[in-house]
C-alpha atoms as a PDB file:
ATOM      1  CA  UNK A   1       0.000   0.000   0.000  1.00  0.00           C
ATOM      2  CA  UNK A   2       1.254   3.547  -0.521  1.00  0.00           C
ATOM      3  CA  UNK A   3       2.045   5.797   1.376  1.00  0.00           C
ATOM      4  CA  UNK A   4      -0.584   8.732   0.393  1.00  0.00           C
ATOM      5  CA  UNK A   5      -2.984   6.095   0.654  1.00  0.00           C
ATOM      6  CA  UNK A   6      -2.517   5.210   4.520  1.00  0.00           C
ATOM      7  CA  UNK A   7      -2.213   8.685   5.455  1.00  0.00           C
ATOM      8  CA  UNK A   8      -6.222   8.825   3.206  1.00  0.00           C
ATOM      9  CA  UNK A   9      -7.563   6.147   5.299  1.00  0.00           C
ATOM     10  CA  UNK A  10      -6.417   7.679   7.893  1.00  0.00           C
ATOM     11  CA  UNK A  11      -7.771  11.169   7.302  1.00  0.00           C
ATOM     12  CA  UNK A  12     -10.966   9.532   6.174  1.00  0.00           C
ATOM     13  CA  UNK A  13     -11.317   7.475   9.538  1.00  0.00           C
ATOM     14  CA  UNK A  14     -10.554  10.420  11.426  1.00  0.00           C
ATOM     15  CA  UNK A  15     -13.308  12.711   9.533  1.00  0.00           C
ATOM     16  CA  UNK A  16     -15.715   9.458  10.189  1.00  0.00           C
ATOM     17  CA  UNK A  17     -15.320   9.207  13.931  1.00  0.00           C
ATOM     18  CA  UNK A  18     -15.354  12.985  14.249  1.00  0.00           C
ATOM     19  CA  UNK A  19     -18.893  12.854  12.943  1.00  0.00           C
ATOM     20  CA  UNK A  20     -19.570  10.359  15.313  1.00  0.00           C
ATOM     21  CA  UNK A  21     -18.250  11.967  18.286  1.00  0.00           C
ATOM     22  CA  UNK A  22     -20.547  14.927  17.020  1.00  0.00           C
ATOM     23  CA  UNK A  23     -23.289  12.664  16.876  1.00  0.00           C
ATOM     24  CA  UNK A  24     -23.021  11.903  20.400  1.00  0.00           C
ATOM     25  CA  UNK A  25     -20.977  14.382  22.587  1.00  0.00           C
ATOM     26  CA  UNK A  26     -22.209  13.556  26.006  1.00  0.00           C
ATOM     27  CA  UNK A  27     -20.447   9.986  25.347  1.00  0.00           C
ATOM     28  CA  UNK A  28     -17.353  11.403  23.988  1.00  0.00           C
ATOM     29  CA  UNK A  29     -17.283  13.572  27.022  1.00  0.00           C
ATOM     30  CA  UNK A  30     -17.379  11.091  29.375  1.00  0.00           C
ATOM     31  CA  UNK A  31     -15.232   8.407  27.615  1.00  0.00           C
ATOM     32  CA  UNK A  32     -12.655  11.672  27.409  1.00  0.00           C
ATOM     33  CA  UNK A  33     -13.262  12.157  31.106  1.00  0.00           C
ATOM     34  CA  UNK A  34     -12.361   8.678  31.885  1.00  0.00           C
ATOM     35  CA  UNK A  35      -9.584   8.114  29.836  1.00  0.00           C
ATOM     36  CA  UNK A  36      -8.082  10.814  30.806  1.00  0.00           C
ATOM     37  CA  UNK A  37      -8.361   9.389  34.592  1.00  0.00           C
ATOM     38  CA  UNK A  38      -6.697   6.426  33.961  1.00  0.00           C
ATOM     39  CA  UNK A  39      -3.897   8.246  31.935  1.00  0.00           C
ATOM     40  CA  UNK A  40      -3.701  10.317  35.592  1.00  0.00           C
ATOM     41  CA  UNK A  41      -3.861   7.454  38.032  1.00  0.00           C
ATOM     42  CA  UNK A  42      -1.336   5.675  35.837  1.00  0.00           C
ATOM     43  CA  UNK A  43       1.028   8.591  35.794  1.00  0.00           C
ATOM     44  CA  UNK A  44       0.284   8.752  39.497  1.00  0.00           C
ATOM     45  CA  UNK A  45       1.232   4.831  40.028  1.00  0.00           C
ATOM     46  CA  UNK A  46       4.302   5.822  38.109  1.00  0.00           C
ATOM     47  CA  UNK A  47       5.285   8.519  39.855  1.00  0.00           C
ATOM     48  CA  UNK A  48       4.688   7.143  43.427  1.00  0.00           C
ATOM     49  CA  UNK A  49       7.310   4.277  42.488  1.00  0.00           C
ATOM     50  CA  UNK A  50       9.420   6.628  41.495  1.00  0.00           C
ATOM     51  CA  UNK A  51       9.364   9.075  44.519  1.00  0.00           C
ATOM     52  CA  UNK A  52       9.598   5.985  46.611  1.00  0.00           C
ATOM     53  CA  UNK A  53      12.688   4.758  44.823  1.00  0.00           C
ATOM     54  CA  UNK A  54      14.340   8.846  45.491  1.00  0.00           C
ATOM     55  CA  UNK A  55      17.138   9.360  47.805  1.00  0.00           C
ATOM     56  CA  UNK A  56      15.736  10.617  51.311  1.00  0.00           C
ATOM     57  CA  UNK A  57      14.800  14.674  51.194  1.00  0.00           C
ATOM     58  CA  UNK A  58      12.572  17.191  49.983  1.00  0.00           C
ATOM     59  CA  UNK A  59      12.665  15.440  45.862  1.00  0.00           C
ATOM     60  CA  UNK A  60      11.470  12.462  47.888  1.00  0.00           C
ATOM     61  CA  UNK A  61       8.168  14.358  49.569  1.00  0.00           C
ATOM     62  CA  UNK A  62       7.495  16.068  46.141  1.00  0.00           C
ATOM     63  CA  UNK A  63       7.487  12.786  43.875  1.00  0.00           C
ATOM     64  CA  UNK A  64       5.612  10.947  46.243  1.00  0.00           C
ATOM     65  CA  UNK A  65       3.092  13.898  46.783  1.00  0.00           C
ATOM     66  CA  UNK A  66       2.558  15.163  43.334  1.00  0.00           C
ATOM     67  CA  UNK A  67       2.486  10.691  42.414  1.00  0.00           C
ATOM     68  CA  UNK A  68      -0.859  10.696  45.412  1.00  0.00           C
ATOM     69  CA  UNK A  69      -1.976  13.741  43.811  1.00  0.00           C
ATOM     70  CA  UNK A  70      -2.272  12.634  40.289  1.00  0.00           C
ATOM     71  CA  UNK A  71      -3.205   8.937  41.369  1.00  0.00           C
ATOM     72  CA  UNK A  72      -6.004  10.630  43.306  1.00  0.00           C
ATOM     73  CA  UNK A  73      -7.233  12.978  40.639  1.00  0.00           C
ATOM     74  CA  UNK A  74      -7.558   9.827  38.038  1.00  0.00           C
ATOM     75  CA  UNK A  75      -9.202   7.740  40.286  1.00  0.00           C
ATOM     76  CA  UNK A  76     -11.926  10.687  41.042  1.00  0.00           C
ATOM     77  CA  UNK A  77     -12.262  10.997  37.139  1.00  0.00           C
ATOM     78  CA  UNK A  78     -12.338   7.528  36.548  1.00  0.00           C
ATOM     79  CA  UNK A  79     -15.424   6.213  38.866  1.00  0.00           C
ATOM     80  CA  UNK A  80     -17.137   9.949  38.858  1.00  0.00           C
ATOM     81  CA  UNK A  81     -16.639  11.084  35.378  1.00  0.00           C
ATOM     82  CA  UNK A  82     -19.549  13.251  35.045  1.00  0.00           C
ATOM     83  CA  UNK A  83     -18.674  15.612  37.968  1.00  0.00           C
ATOM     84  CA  UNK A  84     -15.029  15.056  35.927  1.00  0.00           C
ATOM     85  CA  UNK A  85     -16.471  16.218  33.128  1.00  0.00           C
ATOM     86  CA  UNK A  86     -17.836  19.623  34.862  1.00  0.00           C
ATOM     87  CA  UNK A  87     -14.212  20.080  36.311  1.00  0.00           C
ATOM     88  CA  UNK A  88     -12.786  19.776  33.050  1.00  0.00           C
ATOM     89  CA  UNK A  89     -15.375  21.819  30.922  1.00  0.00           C
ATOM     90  CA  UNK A  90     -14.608  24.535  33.785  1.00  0.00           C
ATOM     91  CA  UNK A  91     -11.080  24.133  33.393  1.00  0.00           C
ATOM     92  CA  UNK A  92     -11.833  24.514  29.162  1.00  0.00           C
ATOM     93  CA  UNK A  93     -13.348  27.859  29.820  1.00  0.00           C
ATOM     94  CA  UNK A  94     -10.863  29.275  31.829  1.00  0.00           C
ATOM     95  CA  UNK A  95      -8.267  28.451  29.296  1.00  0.00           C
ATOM     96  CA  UNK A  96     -10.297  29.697  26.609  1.00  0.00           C
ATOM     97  CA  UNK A  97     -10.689  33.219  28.822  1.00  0.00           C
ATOM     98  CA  UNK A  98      -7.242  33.049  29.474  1.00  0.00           C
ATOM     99  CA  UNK A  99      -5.938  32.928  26.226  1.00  0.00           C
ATOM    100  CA  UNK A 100      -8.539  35.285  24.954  1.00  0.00           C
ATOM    101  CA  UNK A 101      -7.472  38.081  27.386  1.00  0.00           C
ATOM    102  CA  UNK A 102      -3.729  37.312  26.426  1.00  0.00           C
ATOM    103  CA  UNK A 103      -4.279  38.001  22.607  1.00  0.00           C
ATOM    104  CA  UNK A 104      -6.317  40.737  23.349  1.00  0.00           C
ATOM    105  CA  UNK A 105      -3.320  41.752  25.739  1.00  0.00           C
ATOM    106  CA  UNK A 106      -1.140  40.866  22.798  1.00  0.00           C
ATOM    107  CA  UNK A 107      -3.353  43.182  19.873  1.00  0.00           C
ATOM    108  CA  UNK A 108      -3.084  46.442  21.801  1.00  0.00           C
ATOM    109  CA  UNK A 109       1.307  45.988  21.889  1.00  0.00           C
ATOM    110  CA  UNK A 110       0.852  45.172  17.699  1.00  0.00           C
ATOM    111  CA  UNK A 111      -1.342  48.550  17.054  1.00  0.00           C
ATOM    112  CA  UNK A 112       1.070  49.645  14.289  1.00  0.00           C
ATOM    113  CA  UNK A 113       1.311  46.065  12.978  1.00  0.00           C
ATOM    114  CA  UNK A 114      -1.212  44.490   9.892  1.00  0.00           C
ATOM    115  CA  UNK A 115      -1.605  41.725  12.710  1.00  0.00           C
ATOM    116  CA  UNK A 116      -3.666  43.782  15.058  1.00  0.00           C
ATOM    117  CA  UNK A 117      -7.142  43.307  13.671  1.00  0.00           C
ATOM    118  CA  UNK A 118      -6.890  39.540  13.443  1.00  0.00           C
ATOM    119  CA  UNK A 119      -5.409  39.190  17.058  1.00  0.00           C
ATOM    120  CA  UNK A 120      -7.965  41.618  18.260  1.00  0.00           C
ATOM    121  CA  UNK A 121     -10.491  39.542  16.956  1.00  0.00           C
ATOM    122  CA  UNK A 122      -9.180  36.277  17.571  1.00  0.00           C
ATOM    123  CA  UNK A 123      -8.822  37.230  21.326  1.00  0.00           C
ATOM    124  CA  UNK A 124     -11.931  38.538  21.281  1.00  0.00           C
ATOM    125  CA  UNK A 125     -13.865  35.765  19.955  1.00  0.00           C
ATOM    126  CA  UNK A 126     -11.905  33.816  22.692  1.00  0.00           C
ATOM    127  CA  UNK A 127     -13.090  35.650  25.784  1.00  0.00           C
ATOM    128  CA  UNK A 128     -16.884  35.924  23.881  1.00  0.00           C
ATOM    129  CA  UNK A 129     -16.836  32.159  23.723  1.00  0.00           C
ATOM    130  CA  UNK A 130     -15.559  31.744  27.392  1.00  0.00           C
ATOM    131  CA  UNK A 131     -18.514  34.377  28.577  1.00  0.00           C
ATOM    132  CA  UNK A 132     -20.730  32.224  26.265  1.00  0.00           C
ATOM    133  CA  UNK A 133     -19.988  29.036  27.959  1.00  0.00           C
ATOM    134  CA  UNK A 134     -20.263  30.526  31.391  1.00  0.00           C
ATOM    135  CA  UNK A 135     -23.490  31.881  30.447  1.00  0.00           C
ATOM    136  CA  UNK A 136     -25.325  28.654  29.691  1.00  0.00           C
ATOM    137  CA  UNK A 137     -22.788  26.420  31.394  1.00  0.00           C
ATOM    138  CA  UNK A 138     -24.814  23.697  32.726  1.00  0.00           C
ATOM    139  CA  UNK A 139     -26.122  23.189  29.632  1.00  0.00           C
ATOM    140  CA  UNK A 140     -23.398  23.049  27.520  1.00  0.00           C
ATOM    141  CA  UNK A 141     -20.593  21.684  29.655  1.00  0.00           C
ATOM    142  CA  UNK A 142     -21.452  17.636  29.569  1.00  0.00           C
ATOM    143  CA  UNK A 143     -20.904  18.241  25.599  1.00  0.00           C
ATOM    144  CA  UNK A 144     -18.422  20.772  25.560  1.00  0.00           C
ATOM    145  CA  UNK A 145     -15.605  18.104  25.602  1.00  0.00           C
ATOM    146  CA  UNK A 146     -17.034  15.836  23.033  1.00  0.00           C
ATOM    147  CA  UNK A 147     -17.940  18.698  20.913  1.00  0.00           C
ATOM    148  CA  UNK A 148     -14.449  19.876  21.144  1.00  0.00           C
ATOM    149  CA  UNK A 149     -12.986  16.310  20.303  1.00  0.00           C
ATOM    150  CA  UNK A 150     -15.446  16.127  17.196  1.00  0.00           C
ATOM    151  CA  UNK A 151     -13.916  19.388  15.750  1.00  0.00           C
ATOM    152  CA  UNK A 152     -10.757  18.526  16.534  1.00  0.00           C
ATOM    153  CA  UNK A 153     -11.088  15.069  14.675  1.00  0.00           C
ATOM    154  CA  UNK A 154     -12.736  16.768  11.799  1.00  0.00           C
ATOM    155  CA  UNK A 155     -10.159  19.206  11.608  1.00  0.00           C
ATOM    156  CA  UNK A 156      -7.159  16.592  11.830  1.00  0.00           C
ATOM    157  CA  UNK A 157      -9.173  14.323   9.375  1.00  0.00           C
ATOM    158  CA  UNK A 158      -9.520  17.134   6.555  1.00  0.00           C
ATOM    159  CA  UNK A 159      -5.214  17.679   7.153  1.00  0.00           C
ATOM    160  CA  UNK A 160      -4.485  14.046   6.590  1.00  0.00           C
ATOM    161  CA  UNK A 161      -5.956  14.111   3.555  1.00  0.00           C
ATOM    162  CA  UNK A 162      -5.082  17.177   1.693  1.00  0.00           C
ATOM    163  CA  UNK A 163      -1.024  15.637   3.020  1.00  0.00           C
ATOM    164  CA  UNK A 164      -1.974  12.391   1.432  1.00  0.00           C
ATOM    165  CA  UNK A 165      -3.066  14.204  -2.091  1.00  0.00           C
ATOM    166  CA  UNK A 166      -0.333  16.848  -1.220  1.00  0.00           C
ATOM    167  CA  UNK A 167       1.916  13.308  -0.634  1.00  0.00           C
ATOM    168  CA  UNK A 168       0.093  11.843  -4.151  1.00  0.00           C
ATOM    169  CA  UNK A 169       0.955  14.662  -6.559  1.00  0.00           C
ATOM    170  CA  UNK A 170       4.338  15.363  -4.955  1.00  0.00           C
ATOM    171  CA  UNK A 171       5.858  11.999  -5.637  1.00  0.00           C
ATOM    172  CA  UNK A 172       4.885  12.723  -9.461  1.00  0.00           C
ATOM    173  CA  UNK A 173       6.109  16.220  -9.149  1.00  0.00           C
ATOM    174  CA  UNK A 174       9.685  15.378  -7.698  1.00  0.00           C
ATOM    175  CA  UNK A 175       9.372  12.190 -10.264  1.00  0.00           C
ATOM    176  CA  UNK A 176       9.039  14.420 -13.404  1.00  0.00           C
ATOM    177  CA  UNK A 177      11.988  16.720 -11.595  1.00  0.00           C
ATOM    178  CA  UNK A 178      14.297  13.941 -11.139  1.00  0.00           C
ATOM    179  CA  UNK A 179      13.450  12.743 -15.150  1.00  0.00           C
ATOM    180  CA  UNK A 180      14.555  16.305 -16.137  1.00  0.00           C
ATOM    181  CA  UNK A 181      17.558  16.485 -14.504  1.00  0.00           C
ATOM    182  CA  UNK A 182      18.483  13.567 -16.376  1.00  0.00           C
ATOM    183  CA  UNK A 183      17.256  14.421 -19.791  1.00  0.00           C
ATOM    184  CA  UNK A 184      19.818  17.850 -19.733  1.00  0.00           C
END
């Protein structure tokens, strides 16, 4: 099999489950939620060994700490994901604020620049999405992660497979390049 046509099925499969995830964000949210907790509490595991296995001192306390601390956080997003899912919708929103406010931030030191209409706006749209989410928060914030993971997988879906074509007429392009070079 090529390799233009991997990165296609790939694109394609991505665009696919992205619809799906659409389809049913709720889900997505809470299978996010939850995979995300046992990512934590296996990082946590991971790190408790490894604070354990630290020469005595104050490295030792923090490794074994921050390893209960991120054990403890997967474990109360793996068998409670729906409160998980409000903590990390919140946490979503915040970031989406705080970047918003940054650009903005940002805009205001490019005045004299052609870039300070698009960061204006892009900051702006940022913070109006954050105040839009906080506005209707309970109703949007079991989807918010699915929704986000549907766009996302949309978005990374239509890239793999303008690279594949991009990967499809390049090999001819560099092909009929390396011909002329050889026909001089």
């Amino acid at each position: 099999m090529k390799t233009w046509t991997k990165w296609l099925i790939v694109g394609v499969l991505s665009v696919l489950f992205g619809l799906f995830v659409l389809a049913n964000p709720v889900a997505a949210s809470i299978a996010v939620t939850t995979l995300a907790g046992v990512l934590f509490a296996i990082s946590g595991g991971f790190q408790l060994f490894a604070g354990f296995g630290e020469e005595g001192g104050m490295s030792k306390a923090l490794g074994i700490g921050l390893g209960l601390l991120m054990l403890l956080l997967g474990l109360s997003l793996m068998f409670d994901p729906l409160e998980g899912v409000l903590s990390l919708a919140t946490l979503v929103t915040i970031l989406f604020a705080a970047s918003g406010i940054t650009r903005l931030i940002s805009a205001f030191q490019m005045r004299e620049t052609p870039f300070f209409w698009p960061m204006l706006i892009s900051g702006g749209l940022s913070v109006l999405l954050a105040g839009y989410i906080l506005a209707h928060f309970f109703e949007i914030a079991p989807s918010l992660l699915g929704i986000l993971l549907g766009i996302e997988l949309l978005f990374n879906g239509m890239g793999l497979i303008a690279l594949a074509f991009f990967l499809r007429t390049a090999k001819g392009i560099m092909k009929d390049k390396h011909q002329a070079k050889f026909d001089k």
